[in-house]
C-alpha atoms as a PDB file:
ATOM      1  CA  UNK A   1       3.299  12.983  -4.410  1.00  0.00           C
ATOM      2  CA  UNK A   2       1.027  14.216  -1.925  1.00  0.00           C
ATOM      3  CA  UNK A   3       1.593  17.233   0.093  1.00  0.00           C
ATOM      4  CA  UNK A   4       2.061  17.201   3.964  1.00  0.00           C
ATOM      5  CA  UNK A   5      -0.623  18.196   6.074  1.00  0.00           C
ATOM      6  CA  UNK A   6       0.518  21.191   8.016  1.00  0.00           C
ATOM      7  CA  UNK A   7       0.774  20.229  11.694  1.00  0.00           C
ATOM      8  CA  UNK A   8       0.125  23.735  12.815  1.00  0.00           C
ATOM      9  CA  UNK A   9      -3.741  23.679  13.313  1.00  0.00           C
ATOM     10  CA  UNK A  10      -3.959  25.762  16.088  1.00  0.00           C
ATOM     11  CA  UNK A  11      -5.177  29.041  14.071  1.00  0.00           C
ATOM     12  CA  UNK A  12      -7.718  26.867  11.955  1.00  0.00           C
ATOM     13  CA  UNK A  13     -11.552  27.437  12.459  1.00  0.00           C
ATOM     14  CA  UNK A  14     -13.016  24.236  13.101  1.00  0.00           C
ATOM     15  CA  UNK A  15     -14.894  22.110  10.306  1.00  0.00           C
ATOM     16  CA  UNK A  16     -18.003  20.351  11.284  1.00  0.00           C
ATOM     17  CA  UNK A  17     -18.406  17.027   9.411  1.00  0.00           C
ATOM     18  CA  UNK A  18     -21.583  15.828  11.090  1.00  0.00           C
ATOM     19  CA  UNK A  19     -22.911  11.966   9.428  1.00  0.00           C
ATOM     20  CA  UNK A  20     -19.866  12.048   7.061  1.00  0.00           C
ATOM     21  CA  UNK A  21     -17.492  10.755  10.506  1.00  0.00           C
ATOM     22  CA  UNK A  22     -19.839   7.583  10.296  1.00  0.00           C
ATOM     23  CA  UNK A  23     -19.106   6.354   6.920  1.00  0.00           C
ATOM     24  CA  UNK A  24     -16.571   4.108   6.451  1.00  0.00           C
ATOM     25  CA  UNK A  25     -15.588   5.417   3.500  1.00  0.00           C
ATOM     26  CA  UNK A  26     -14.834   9.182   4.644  1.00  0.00           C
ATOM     27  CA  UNK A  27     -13.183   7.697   8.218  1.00  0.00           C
ATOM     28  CA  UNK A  28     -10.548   5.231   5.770  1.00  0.00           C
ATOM     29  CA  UNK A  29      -9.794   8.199   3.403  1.00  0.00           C
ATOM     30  CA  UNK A  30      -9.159  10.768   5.917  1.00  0.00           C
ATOM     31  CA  UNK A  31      -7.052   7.477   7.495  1.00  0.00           C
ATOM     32  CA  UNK A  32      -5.119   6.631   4.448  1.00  0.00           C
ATOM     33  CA  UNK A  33      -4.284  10.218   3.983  1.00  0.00           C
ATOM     34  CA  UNK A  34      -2.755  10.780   7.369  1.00  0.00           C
ATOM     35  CA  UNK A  35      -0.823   7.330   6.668  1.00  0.00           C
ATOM     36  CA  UNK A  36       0.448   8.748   3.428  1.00  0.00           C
ATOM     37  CA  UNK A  37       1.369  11.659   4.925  1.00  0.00           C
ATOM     38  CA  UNK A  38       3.496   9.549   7.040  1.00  0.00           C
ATOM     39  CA  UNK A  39       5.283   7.446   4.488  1.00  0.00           C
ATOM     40  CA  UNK A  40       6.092  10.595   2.352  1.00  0.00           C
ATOM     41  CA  UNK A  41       7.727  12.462   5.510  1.00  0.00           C
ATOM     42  CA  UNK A  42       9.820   9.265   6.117  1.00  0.00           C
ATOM     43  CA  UNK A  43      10.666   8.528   2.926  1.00  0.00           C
ATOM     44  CA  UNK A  44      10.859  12.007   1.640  1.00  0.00           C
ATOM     45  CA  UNK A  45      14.582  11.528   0.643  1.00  0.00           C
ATOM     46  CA  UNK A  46      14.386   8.510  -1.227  1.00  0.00           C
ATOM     47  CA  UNK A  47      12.344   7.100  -4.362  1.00  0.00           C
ATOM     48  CA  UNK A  48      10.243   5.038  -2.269  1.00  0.00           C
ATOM     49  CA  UNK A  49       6.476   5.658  -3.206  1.00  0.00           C
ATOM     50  CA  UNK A  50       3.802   3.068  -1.231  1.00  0.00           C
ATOM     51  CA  UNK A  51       2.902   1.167  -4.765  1.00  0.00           C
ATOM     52  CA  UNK A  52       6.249  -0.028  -5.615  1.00  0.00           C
ATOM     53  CA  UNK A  53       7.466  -1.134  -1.767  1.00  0.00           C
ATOM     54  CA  UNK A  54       4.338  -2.451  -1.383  1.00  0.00           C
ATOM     55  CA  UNK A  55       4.605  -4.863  -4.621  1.00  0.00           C
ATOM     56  CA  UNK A  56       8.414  -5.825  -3.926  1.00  0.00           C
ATOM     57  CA  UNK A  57       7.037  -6.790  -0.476  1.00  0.00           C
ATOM     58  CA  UNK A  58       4.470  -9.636  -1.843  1.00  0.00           C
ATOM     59  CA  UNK A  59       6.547 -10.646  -4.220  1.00  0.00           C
ATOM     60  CA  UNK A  60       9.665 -11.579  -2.230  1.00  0.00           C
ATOM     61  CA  UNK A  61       6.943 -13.231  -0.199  1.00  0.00           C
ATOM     62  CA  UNK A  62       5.148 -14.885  -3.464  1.00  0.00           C
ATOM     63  CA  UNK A  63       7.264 -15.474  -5.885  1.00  0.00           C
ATOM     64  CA  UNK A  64       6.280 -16.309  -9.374  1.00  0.00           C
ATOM     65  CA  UNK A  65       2.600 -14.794  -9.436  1.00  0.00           C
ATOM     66  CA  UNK A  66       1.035 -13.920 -12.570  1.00  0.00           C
ATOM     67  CA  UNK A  67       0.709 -10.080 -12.866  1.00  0.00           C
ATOM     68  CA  UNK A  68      -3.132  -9.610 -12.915  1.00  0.00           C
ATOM     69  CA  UNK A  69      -3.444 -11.735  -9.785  1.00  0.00           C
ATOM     70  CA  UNK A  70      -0.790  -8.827  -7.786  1.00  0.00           C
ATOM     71  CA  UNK A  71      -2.625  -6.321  -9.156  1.00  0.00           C
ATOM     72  CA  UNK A  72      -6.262  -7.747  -8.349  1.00  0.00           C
ATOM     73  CA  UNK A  73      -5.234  -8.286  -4.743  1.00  0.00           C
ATOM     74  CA  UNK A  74      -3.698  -5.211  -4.057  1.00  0.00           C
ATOM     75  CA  UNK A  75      -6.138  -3.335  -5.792  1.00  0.00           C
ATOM     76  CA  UNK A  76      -4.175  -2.215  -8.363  1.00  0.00           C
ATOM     77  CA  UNK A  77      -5.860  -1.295 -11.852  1.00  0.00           C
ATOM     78  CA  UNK A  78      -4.563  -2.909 -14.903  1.00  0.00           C
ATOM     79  CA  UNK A  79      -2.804   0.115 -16.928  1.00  0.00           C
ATOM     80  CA  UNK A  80      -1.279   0.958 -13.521  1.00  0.00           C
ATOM     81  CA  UNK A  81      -0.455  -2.623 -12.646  1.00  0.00           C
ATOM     82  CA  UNK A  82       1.943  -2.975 -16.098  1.00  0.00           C
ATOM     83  CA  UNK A  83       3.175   0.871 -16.185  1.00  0.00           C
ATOM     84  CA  UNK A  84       4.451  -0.062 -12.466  1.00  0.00           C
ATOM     85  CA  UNK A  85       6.032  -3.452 -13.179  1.00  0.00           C
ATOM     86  CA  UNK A  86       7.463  -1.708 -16.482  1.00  0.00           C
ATOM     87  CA  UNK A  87       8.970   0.815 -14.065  1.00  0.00           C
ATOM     88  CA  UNK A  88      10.467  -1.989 -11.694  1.00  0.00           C
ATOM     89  CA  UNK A  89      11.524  -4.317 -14.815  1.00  0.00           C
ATOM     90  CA  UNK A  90      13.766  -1.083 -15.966  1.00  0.00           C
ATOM     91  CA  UNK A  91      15.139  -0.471 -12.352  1.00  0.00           C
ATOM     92  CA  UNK A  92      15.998  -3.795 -12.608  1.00  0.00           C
ATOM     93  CA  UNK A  93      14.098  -4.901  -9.051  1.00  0.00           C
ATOM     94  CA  UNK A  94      11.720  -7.452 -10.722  1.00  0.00           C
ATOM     95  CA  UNK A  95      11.757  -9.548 -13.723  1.00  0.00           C
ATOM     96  CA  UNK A  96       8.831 -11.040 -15.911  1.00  0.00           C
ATOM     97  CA  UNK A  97       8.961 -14.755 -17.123  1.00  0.00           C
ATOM     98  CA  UNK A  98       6.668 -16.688 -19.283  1.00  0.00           C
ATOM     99  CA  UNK A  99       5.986 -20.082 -17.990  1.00  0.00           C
ATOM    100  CA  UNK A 100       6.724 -22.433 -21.090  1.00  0.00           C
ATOM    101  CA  UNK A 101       2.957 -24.238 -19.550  1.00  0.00           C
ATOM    102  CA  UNK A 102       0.864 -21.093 -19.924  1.00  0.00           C
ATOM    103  CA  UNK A 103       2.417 -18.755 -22.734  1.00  0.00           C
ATOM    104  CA  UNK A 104      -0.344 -15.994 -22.141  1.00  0.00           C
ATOM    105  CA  UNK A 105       0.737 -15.311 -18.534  1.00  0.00           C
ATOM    106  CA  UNK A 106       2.979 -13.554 -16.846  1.00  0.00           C
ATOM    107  CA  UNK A 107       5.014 -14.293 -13.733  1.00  0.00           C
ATOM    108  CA  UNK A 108       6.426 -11.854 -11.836  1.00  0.00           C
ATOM    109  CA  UNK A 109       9.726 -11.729  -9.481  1.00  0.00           C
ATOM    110  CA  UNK A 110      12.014 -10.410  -7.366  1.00  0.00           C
ATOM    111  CA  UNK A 111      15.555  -9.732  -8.429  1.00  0.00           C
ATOM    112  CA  UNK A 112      18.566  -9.492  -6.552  1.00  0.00           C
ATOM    113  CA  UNK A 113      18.477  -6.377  -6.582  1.00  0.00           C
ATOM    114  CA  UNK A 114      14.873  -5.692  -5.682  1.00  0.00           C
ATOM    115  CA  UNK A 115      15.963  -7.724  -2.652  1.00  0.00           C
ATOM    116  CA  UNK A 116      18.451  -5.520  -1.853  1.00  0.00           C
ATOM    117  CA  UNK A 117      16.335  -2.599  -2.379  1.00  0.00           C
ATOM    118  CA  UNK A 118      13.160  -3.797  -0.660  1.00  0.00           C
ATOM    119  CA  UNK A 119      15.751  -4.813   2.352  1.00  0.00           C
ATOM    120  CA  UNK A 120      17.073  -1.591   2.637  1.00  0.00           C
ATOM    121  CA  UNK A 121      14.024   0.090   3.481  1.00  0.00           C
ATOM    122  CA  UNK A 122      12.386  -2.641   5.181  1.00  0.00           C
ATOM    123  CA  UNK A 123      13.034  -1.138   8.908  1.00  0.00           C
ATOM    124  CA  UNK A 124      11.883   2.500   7.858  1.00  0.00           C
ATOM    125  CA  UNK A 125       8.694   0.873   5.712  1.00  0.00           C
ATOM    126  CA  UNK A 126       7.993  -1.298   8.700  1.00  0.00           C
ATOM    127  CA  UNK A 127       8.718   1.987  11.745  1.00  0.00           C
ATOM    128  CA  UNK A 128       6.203   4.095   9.540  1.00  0.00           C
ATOM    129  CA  UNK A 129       3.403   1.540   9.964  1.00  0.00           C
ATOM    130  CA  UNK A 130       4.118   1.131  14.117  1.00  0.00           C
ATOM    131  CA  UNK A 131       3.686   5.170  13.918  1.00  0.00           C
ATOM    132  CA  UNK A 132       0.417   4.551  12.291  1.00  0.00           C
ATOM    133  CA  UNK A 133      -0.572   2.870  15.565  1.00  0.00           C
ATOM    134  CA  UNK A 134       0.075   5.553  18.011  1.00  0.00           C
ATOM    135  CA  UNK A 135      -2.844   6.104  20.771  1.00  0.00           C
ATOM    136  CA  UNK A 136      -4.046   2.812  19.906  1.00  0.00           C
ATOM    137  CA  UNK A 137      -3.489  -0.175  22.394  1.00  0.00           C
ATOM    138  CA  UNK A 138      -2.310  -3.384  21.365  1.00  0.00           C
ATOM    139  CA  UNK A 139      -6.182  -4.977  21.395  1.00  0.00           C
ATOM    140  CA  UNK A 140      -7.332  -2.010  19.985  1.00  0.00           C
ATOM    141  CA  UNK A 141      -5.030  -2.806  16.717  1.00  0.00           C
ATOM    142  CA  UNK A 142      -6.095  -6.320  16.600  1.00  0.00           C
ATOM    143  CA  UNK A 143      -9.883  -5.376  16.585  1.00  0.00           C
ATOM    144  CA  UNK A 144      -8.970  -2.529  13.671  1.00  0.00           C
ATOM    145  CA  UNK A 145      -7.326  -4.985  11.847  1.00  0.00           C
ATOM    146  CA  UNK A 146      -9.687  -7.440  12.059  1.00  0.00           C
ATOM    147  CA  UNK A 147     -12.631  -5.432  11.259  1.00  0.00           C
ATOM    148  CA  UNK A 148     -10.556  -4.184   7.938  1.00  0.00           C
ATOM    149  CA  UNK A 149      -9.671  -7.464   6.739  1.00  0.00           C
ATOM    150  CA  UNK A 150     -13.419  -8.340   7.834  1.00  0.00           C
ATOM    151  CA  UNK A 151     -14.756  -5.377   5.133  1.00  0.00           C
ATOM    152  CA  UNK A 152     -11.476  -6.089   2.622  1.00  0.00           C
ATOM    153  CA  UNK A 153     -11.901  -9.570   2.027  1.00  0.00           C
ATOM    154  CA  UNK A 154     -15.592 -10.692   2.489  1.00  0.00           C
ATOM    155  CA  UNK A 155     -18.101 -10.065  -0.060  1.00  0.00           C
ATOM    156  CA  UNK A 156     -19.687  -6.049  -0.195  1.00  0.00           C
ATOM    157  CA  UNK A 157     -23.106  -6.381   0.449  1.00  0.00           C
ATOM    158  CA  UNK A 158     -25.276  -4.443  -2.160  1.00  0.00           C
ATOM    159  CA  UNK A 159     -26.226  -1.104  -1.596  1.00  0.00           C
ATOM    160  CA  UNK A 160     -29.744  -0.090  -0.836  1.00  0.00           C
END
């Protein structure tokens, strides 16, 4: 789990970090980490982790998709893909079928249970990301967004 940032940064020296605040890269890290940082202080009581609320979202939203296309979309390597739908198969929040059609894949979905467990944190998952948008107007947001679904989903163009 990763540490909280410590809020008090009123005795640190300040860090230059000159062309690095114009990649992309370096500004969604150092984005991701404060959004982390955010989840784990909310859900610091709990079991929660991002991964596994994240997956029992899109699945109670798509139910029956094959495993590797989950973890493609979300980003998710392989090994980690199956060691965290092994995880959720044993908790009992998800459950594999084979389609008799296609004996080589694997669907994946949402148990009662999962239901109940993905509903029960819902509000808190869903009050963490409207944090996340603090000091940002509402156009502001829908520009971010945009742009990040713009880089997420289209094609990477090659680098020089």
């Amino acid at each position: 789990m990763n540490a909280p940032f410590p809020t008090d940064t009123k005795t640190e020296e300040p860090v230059e970090l000159g062309a690095l605040t114009g990649s992309v890269g370096f500004m969604l890290r150092m984005c991701q980490t404060r959004a982390y940082d955010q989840f784990f202080q909310e859900f610091l009581s709990t079991d929660v982790t991002p991964g596994v609320i994240t997956l029992l979202w899109v699945l109670d939203l798509n139910p029956g998709l094959k495993q590797g296309n989950v973890g493609r979309t979300l980003n998710i390597k392989p090994a980690h893909m199956t060691k965290l739908v092994q995880r959720l198969v044993k908790a009992g929040y998800v459950e594999r079928r084979v389609p008799p059609e296609d004996r080589r894949s694997i669907r994946l979905h949402l148990t009662a249970s999962g239901r109940d467990y993905l509903n029960r944190y819902r509000e808190r998952f869903l009050a963490v990301h409207k944090a996340e948008r603090v000091g940002l107007s509402d156009a502001e947001m829908a520009t971010l967004l945009a742009l990040l679904n713009k880089l997420n989903f289209e094609e990477a163009p090659e680098c020089p």
